[in-house]
Protein backbone atom coordinates (compact mmCIF):
# COMPACT_ATOMS: atom_id res chain seq x y z
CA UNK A 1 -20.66 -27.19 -5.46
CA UNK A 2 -24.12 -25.86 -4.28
CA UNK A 3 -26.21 -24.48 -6.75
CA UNK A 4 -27.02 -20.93 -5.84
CA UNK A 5 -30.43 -21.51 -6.09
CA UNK A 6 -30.27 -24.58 -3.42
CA UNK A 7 -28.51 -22.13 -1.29
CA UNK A 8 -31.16 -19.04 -1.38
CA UNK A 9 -34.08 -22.00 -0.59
CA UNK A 10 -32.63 -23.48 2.35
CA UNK A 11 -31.25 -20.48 3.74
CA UNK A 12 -33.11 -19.32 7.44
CA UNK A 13 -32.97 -15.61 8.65
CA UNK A 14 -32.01 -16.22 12.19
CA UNK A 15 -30.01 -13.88 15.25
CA UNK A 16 -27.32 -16.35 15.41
CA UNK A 17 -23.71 -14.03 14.40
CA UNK A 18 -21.59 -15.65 12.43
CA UNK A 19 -17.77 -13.53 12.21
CA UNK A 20 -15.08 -14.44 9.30
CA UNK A 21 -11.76 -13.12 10.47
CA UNK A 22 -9.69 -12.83 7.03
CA UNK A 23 -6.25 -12.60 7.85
CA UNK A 24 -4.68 -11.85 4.21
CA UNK A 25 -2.14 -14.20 2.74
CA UNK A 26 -2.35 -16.42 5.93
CA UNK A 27 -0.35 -19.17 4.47
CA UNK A 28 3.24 -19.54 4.27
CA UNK A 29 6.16 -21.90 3.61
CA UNK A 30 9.57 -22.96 6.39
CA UNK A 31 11.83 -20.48 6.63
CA UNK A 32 14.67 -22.07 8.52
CA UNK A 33 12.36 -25.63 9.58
CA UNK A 34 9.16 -23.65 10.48
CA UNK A 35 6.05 -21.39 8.56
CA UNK A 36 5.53 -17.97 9.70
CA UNK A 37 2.16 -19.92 11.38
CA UNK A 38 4.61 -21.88 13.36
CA UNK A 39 7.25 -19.09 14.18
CA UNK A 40 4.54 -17.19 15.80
CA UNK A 41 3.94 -16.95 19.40
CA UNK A 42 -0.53 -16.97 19.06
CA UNK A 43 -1.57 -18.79 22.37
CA UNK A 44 -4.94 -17.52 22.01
CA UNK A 45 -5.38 -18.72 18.32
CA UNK A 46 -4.03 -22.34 19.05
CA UNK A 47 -6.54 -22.03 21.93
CA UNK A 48 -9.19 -21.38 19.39
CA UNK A 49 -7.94 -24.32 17.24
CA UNK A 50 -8.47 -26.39 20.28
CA UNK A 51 -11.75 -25.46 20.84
CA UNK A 52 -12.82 -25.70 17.34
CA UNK A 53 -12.53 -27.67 14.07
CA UNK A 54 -10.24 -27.48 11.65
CA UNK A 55 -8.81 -28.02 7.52
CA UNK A 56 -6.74 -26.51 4.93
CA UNK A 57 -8.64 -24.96 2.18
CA UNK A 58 -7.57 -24.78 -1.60
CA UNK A 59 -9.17 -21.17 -2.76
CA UNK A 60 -9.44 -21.75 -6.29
CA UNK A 61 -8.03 -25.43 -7.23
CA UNK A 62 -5.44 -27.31 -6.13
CA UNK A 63 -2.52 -25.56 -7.70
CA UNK A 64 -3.94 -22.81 -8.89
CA UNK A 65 -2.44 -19.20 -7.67
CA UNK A 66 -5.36 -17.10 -6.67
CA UNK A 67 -5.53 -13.29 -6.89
CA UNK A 68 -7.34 -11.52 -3.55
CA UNK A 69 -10.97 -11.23 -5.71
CA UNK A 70 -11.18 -15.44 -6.41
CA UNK A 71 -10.03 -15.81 -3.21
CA UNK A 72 -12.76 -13.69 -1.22
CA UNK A 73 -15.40 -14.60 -3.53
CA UNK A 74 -14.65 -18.56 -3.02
CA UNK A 75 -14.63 -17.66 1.21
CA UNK A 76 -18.53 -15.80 0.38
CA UNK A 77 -19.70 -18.75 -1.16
CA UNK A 78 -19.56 -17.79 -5.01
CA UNK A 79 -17.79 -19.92 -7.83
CA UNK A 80 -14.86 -18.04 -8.77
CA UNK A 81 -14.73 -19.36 -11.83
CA UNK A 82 -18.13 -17.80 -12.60
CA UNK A 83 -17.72 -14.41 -10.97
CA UNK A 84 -14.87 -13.50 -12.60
CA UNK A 85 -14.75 -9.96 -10.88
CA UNK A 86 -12.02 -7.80 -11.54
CA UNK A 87 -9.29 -5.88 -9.31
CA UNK A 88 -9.93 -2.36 -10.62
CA UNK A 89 -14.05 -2.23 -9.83
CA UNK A 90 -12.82 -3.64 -6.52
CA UNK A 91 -10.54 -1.21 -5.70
CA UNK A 92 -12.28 1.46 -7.18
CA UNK A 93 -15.73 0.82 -4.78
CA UNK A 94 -13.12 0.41 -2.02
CA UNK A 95 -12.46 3.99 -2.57
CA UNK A 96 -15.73 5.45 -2.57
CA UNK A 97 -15.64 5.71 -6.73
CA UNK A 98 -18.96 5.45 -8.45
CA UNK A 99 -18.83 3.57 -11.51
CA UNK A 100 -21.38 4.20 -13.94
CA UNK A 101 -22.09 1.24 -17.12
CA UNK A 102 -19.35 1.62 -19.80
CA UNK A 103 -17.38 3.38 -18.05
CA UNK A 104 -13.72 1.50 -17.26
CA UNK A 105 -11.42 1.52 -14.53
CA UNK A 106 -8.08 0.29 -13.56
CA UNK A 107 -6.09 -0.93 -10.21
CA UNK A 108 -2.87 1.16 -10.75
CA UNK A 109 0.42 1.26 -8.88
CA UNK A 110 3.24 3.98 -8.29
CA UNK A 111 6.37 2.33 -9.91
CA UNK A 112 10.37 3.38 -9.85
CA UNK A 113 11.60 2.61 -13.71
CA UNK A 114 14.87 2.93 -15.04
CA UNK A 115 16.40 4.94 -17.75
CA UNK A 116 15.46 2.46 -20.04
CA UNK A 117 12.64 2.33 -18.78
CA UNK A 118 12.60 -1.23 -16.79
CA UNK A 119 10.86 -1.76 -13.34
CA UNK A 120 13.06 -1.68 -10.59
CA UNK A 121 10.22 -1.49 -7.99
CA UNK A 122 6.92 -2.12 -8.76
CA UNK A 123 5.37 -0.57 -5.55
CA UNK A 124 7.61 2.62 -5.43
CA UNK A 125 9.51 1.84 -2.25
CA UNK A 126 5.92 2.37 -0.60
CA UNK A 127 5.55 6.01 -1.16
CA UNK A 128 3.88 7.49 1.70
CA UNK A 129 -0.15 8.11 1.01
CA UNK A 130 0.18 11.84 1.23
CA UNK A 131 2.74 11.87 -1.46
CA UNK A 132 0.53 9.53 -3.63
CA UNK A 133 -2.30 12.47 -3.15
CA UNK A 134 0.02 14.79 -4.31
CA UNK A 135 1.08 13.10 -7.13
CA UNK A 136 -3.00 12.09 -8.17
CA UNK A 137 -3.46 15.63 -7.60
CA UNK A 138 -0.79 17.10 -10.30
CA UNK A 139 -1.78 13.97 -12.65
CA UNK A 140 -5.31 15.20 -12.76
CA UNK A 141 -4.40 18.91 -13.05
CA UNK A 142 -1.95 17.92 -16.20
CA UNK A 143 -4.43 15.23 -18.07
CA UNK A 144 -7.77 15.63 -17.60
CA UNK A 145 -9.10 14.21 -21.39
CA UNK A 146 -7.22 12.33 -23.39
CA UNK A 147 -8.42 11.13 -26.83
CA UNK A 148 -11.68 12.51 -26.16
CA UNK A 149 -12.34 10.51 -23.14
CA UNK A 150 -12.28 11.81 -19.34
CA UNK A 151 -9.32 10.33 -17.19
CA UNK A 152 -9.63 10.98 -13.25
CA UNK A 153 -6.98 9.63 -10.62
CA UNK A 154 -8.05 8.88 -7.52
CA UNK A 155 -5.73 7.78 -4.74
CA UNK A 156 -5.16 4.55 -2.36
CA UNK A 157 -3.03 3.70 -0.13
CA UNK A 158 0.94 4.02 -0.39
CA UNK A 159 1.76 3.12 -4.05
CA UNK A 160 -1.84 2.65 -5.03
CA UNK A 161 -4.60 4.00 -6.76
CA UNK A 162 -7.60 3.82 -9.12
CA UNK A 163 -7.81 5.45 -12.17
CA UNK A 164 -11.01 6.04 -14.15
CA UNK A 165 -11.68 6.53 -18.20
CA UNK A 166 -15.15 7.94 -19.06
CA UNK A 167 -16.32 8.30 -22.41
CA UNK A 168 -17.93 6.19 -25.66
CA UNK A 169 -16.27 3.23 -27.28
CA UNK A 170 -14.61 2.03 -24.15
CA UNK A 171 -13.95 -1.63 -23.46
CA UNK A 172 -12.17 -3.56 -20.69
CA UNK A 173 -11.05 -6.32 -22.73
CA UNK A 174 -7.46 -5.06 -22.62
CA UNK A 175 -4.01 -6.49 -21.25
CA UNK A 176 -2.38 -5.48 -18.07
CA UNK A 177 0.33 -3.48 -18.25
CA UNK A 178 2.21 -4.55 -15.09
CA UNK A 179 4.68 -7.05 -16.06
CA UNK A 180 3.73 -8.39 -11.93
CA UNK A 181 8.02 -8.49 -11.93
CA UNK A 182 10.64 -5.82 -11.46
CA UNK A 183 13.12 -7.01 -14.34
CA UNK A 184 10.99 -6.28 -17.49
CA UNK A 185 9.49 -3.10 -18.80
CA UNK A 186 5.75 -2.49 -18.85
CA UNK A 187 3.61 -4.05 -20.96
CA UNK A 188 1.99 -2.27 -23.71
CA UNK A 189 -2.10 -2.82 -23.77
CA UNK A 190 -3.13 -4.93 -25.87
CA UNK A 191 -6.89 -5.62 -27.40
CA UNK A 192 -8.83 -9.10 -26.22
CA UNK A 193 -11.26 -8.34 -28.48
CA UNK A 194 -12.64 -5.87 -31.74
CA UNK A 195 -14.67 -3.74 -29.25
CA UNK A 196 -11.29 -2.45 -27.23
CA UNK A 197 -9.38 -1.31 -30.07
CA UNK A 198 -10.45 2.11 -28.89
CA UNK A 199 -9.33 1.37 -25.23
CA UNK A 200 -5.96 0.98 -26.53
CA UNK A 201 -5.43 3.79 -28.44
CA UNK A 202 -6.40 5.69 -25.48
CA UNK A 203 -4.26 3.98 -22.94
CA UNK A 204 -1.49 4.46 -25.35
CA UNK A 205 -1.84 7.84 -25.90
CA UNK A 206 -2.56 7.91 -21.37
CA UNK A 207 0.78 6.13 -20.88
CA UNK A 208 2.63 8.71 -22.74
CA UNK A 209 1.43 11.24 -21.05
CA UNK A 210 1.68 9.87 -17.83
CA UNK A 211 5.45 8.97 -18.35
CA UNK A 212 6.12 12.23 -19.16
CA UNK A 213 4.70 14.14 -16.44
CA UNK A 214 5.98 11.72 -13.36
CA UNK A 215 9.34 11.32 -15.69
CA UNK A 216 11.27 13.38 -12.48
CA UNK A 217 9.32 12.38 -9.85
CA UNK A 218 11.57 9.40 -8.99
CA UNK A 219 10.85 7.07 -7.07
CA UNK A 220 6.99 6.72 -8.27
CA UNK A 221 8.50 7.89 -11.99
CA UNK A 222 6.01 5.72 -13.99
CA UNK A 223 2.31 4.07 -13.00
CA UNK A 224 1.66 -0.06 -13.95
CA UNK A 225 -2.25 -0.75 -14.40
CA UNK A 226 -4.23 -3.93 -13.97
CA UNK A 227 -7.50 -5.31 -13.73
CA UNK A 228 -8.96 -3.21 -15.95
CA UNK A 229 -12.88 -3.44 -15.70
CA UNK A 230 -16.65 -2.34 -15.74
CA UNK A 231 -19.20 -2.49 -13.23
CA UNK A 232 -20.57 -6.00 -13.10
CA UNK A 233 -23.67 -7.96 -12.09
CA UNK A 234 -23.60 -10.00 -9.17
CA UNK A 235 -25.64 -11.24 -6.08
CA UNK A 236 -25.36 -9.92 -3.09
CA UNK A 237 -25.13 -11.77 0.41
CA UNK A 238 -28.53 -10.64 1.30
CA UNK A 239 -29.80 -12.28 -1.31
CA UNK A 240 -28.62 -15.83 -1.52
CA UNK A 241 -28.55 -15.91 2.14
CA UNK A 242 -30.19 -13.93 4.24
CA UNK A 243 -27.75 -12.24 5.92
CA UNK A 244 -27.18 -8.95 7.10
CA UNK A 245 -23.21 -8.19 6.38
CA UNK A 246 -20.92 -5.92 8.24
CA UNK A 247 -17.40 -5.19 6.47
CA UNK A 248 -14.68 -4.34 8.53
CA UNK A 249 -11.52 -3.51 6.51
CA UNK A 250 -8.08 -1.19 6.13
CA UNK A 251 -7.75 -1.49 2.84
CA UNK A 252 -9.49 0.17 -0.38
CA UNK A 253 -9.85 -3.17 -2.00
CA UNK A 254 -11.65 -5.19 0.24
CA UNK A 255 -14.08 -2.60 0.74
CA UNK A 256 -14.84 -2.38 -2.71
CA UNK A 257 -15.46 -6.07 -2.86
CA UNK A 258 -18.25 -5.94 0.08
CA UNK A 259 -19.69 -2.76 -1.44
CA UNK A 260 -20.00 -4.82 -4.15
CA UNK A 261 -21.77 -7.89 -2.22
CA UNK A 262 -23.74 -5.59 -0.67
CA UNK A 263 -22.11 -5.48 2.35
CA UNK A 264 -22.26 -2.11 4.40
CA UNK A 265 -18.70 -0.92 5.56
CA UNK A 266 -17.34 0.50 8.58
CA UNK A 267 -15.43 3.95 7.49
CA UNK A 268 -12.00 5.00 9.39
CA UNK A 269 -10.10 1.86 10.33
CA UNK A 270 -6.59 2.43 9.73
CA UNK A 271 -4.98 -0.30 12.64
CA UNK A 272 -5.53 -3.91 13.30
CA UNK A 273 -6.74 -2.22 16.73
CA UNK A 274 -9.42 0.26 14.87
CA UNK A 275 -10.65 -3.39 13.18
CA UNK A 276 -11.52 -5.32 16.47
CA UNK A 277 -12.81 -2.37 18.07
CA UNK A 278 -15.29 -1.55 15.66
CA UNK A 279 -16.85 -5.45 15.43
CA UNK A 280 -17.28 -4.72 18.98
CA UNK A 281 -18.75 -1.41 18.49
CA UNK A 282 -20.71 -3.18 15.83
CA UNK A 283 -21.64 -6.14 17.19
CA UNK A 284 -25.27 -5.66 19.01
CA UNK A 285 -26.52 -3.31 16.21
CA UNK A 286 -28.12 -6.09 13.97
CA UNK A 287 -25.59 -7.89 11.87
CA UNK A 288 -25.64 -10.84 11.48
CA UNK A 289 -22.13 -11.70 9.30
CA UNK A 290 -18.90 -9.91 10.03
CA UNK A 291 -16.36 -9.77 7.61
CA UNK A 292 -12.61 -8.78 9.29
CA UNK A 293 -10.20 -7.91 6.94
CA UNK A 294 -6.11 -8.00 8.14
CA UNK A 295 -4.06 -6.86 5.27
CA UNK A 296 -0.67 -6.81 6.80
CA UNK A 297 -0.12 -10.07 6.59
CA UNK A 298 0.07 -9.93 3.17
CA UNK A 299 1.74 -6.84 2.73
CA UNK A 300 4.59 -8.56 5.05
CA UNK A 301 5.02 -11.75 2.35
CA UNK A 302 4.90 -9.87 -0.37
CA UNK A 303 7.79 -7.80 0.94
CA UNK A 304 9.76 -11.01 1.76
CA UNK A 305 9.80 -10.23 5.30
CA UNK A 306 9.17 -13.28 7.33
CA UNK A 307 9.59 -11.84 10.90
CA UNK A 308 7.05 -8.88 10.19
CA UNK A 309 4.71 -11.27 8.74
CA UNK A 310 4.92 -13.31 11.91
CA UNK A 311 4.49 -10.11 13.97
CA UNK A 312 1.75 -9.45 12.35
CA UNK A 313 -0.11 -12.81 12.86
CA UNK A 314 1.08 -12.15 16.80
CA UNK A 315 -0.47 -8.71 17.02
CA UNK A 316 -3.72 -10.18 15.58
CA UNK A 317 -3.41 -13.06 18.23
CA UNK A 318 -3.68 -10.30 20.98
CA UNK A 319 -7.00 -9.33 20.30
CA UNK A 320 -8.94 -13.09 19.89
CA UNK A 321 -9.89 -12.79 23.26
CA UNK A 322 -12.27 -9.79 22.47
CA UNK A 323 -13.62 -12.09 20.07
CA UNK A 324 -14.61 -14.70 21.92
CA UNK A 325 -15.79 -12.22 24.43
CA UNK A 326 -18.70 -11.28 22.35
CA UNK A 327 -19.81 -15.03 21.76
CA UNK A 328 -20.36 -15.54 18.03
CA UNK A 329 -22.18 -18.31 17.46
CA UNK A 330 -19.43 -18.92 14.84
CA UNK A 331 -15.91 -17.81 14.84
CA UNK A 332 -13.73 -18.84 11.57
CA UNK A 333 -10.35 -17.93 11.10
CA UNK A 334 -8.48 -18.17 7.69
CA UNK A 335 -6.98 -16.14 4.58
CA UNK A 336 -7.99 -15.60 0.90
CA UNK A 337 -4.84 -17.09 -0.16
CA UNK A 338 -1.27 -17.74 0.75
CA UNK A 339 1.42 -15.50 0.48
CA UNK A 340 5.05 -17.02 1.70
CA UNK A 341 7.64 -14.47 2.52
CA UNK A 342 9.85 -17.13 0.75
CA UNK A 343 7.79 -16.60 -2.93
CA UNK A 344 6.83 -12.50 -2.29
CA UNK A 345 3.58 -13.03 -3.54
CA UNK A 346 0.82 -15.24 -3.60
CA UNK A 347 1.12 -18.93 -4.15
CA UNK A 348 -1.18 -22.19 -4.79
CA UNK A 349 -0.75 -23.67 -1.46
CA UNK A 350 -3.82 -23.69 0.64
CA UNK A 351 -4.96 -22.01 3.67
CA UNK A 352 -5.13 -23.09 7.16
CA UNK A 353 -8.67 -22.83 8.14
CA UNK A 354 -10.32 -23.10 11.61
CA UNK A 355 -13.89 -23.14 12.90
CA UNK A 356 -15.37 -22.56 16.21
CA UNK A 357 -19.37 -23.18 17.12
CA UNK A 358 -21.24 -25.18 19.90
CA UNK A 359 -22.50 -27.28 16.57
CA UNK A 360 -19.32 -28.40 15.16
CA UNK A 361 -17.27 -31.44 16.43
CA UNK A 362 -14.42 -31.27 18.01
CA UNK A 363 -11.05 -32.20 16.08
CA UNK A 364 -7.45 -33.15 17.72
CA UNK A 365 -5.74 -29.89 16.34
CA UNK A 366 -3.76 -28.04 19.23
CA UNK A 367 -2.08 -25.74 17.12
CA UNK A 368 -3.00 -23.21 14.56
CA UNK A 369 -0.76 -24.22 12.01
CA UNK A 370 -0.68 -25.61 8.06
CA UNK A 371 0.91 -28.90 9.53
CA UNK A 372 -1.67 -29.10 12.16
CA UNK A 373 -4.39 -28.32 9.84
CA UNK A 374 -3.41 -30.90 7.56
CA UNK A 375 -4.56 -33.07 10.15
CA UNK A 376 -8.00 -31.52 11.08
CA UNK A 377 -11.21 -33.01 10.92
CA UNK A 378 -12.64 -30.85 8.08
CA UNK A 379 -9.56 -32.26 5.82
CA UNK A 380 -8.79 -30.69 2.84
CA UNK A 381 -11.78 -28.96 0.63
CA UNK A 382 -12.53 -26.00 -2.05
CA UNK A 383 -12.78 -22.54 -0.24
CA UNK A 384 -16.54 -22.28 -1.84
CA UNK A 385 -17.84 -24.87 0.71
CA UNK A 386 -16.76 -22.33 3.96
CA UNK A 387 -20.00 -20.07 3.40
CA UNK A 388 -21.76 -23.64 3.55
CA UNK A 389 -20.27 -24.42 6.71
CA UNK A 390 -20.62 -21.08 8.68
CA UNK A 391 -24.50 -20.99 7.66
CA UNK A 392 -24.92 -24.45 8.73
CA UNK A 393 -22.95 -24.56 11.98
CA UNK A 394 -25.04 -20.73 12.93
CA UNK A 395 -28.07 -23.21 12.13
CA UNK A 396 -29.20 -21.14 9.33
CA UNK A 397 -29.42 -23.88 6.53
CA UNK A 398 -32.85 -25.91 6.44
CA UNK A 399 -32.98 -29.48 5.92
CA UNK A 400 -32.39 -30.48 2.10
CA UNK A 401 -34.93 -32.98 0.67
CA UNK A 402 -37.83 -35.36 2.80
């Protein structure tokens, strides 16, 4: 890969536009002889692939199952291997949460537990946002310090929400909690290192708590935490490339992670609709990278629902023509990861990528499709070389060397 340092020399400020449509979880696997790709009715994508260039991207390895931070941070150009950020900063910027050094917060989910106390639903059916308000609300009321150290909820979307421990001695070198499968109980915290052995006993002591007060509150009757983390220190996009980002996103997460790039982000998109209308509200004001988030995609696979992922990829179709109608210099098209219905959840497969600029060739793809990717003329490659390939084909990459 680049060296960031090669990258921040031969990048060029220019007014070219370059615009990353991330459509979450893109990838998928035959459900009765065809992908959700190729179940979809997207004439104006396949158009696009027609008109463009196009690969299948691997966003960590080749067989490796990415989470949604390596696989946005490999799309930006940064070695996810490196930048190991976690979910619960993410999520937690996403939300508007300032996080001040040593303090530690966590990605957590509504959950529906058993008697015994197994998961039967690690998302809690969905609960509807307003009812996870109400339930941060009565958590906050009933908790407030535990252990000597500040707890705050704050809530997400649905089953989600962020949940924040300020005080001394904190760590977030701790184990998940969320087994990641309904079947098993929760996890109990464990210590990665001396310096958490505090964290623990306060997460212990949380859990208990917690239990007790959602214990009737059935279906979000317990809470499973992950990505437990501090703020971190990375570089934004201004800074190894000259660029001057625009986030456009639904979802608290993927905010967070552009906050955290140093990406300025569009508030009040709730629709796939509210998304392309505000690049086009956007679009003349002086950015110069657009970063589209679709999140339904994912939430579709995850679910196991192949016909509402497909819908989703079709809705999404429907709007491409107001992209091209703006005339990015470069148009790319591709997801952080896949996410089969037939696995709900992510898998290692890679991700169908396209890309569209007057200074790319030309490939044979007609269709917008793994299969047809497969056979593009940008092959197969590592997600971290797509920031490479937007800069150069917007002509903002200098020549390298005499």
């Amino acid at each position: 890969m680049l060296p960031e340092v090669l990258l921040k020399e031969l990048t060029v400020k220019t007014d070219s536009k370059i615009v990353l449509l991330v459509i979450d979880g893109l990838g998928g696997l035959p459900h009765k002889g065809k992908t959700e790709l190729e179940a979809a009715f997207k004439p104006n994508l396949d158009a696009l692939a027609k008109e463009g260039i196009c690969g299948l991207m691997d966003p960590v390895y080749p067989g490796i199952t990415p989470g949604s931070g390596p696989g946005h941070l490999a799309l930006f150009g940064y070695d996810p291997l490196k930048y190991q950020v976690k979910r619960g900063v993410i999520e937690a910027l996403g939300l508007g949460v300032e996080v001040l050094p040593g303090e530690v917060v966590a990605r957590g989910n509504f959950a529906t537990l058993s008697e015994e106390g197994v998961v039967l639903d690690r998302r809690a059916g969905r609960i509807p946002s307003e009812r996870n308000r109400e339930l941060c609300e009565e958590l906050n009321l009933r908790l407030g310090e535990v252990e000597g150290v500040r707890v705050r909820f704050f809530p997400g979307k649905e089953h989600r929400f962020v949940v924040k421990f300020s005080g001394q001695g904190l760590s977030d070198e701790v184990t998940d909690t969320d087994p990641q499968k309904e079947g098993y109980r929760p996890l109990d915290p464990q210590p990665l290192s001396e310096k958490a052995e505090r964290m623990v006993v306060v997460l212990r002591a949380f859990l208990r708590m917690v239990h007790e007060v959602l214990r009737d509150k059935r279906p979000a009757n317990g809470i499973l935490l992950r990505g437990f983390s501090e703020i971190p220190c990375i570089p934004s996009l201004s800074e190894l490339y000259k660029l001057t980002p625009l986030c456009i996103a639904t979802y608290p997460m993927y905010k967070g992670l552009a906050r955290l790039l140093g990406m300025e982000v569009v508030k009040g998109c709730e629709s796939i609709g509210d998304v392309f209308e505000a690049l086009k509200v956007n679009f003349a004001k002086g950015y110069d990278f657009f970063y589209l988030h679709i999140k339904a995609t994912d939430s579709r696979g995850e679910d196991g629902d192949f016909e509402g992922k497909v819908k989703v990829i079709e809705e999404v179709d429907r709007f491409v023509p107001l992209l091209k109608g703006l005339s990015p210099e470069v148009i790319v098209v591709t997801g952080d990861h896949s996410t089969p219905a037939l696995l709900k959840g992510h898998s290692w497969h890679p991700v169908p990528f396209l890309l569209r600029s007057p200074y790319e060739r030309i490939d044979d793809v007609e269709r917008f499709t793994e299969r047809d990717c497969l056979r593009g003329g940008l092959g197969r490659f590592r997600a971290q070389e797509a920031m490479t390939l937007m800069l150069a084909s917007a002509l903002k990459l200098k020549k390298f060397g005499a």
